[in-house]
Structures are given as C-alpha cells and as structure tokens.
Protein backbone atom coordinates (compact mmCIF):
# COMPACT_ATOMS: atom_id res chain seq x y z
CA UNK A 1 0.00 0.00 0.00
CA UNK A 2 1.31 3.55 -0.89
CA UNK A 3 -0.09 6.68 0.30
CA UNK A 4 0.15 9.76 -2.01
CA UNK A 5 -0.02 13.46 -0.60
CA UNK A 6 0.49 16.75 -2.71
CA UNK A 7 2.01 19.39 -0.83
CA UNK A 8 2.29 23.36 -2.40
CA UNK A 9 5.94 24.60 -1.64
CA UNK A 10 6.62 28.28 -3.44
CA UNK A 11 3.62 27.75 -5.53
CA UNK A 12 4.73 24.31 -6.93
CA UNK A 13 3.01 20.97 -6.05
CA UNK A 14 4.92 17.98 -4.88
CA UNK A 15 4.07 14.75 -4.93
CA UNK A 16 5.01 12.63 -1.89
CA UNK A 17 4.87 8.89 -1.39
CA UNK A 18 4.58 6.98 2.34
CA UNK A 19 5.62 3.38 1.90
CA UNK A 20 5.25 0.93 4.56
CA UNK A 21 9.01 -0.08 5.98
CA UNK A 22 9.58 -3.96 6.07
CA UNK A 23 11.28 -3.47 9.44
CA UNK A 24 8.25 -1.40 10.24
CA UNK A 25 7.33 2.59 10.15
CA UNK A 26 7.04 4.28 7.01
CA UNK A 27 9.73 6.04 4.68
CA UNK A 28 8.52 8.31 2.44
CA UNK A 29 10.06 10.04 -0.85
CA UNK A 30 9.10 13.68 -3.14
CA UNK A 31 9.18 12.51 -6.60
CA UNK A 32 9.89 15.82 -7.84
CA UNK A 33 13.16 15.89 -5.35
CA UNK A 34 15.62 13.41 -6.59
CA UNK A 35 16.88 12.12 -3.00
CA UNK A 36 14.35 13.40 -0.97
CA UNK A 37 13.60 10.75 1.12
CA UNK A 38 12.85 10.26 4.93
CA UNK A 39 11.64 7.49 7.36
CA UNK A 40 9.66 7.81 10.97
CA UNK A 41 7.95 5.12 13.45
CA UNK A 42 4.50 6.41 12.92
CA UNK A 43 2.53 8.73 10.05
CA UNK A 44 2.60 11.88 11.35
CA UNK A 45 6.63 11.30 12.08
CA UNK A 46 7.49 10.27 8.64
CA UNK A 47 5.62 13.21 7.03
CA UNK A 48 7.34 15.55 9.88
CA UNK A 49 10.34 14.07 9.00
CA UNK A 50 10.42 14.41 5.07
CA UNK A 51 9.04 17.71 5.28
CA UNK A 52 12.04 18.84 7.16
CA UNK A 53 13.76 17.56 4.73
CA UNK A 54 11.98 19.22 2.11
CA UNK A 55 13.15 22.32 3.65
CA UNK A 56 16.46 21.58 3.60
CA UNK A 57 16.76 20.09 0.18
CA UNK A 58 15.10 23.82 -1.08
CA UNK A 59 18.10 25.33 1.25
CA UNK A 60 20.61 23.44 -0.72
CA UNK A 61 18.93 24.11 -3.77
CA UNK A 62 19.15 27.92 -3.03
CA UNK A 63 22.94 27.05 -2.02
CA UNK A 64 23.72 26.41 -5.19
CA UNK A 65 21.99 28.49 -7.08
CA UNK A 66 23.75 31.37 -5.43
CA UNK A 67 26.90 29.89 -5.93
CA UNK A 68 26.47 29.22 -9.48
CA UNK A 69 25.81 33.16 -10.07
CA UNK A 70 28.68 33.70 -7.95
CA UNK A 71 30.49 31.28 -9.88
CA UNK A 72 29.25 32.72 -12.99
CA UNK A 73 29.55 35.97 -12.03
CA UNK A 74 33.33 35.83 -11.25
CA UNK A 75 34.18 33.97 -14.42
CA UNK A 76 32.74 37.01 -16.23
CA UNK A 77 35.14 39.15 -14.09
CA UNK A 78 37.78 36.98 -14.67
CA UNK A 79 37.38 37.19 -18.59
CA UNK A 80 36.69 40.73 -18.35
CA UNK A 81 39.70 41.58 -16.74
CA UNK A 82 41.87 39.50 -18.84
CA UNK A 83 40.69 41.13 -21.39
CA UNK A 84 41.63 44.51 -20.31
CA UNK A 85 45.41 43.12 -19.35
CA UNK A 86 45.77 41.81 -23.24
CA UNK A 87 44.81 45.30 -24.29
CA UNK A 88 47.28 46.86 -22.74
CA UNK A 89 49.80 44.55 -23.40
C-alpha cells in the first residue's frame, strides 16, 4: 500500500509517497526531489520528517543556485579583466 499526498511549496506541487518499511514505520520520498527521502515510526513522524527535509533540500537548492551566479559571475570578471590586461599589453 502507498499513500500519495500533494504538498504546495513556493507555488509548486509535490508529490510525496509513504511506503510501509519492512522493518516497520514508514519512509517516504518527493518525486519531484531526486533524493528526498525520509523514514519515521509512525505517520505523522514520517511526514514531519520528510518535510524537514523538504526544507532543507530547497536550502541546498538555493545554495547552489547562489553559488552558481557567484560562480558565474566571477568567471565574467575573470574574462573581463583579462581582457583589459591583453589590451594593454
């Protein structure tokens, strides 16, 4: 048996899964979050739990997002700057 919730995080939906654990418990997964996977004793633990995660795979998502403009941002720099040393040159 799988359960299937939809949850609205910055206006998009997610789908989450709750499987039943062998061992018992659930563990539960967001199919639109590669990774995004949890586990708890009882229902309302295991959706605790993966929203928590949730939260923290959107914190590494906006991680990386800054550092790719960073990133991005200081290559331009870079190239500019190089740029201006070969005219000089």
């Amino acid at each position: 048996m799988v359960i299937e919730y939809h949850a609205s995080t910055n206006g998009k939906l997610l789908t989450i899964l709750v499987h039943p654990a062998e061992e018992g418990g659930y563990w539960a997964e967001v199919l639109e979050l590669p990774g995004c996977v949890s586990q708890g004793e009882t229902m309302p633990e295991v959706l605790t739990n993966i929203g928590a995660v949730i939260d923290e795979w959107k914190g590494i998502c906006t991680f990386i997002e800054t550092a790719t403009t960073w990133t991005t941002t200081g290559a331009a720099a870079g190239s500019a700057i190089r740029s201006r040393m070969q005219e000089q040159v």
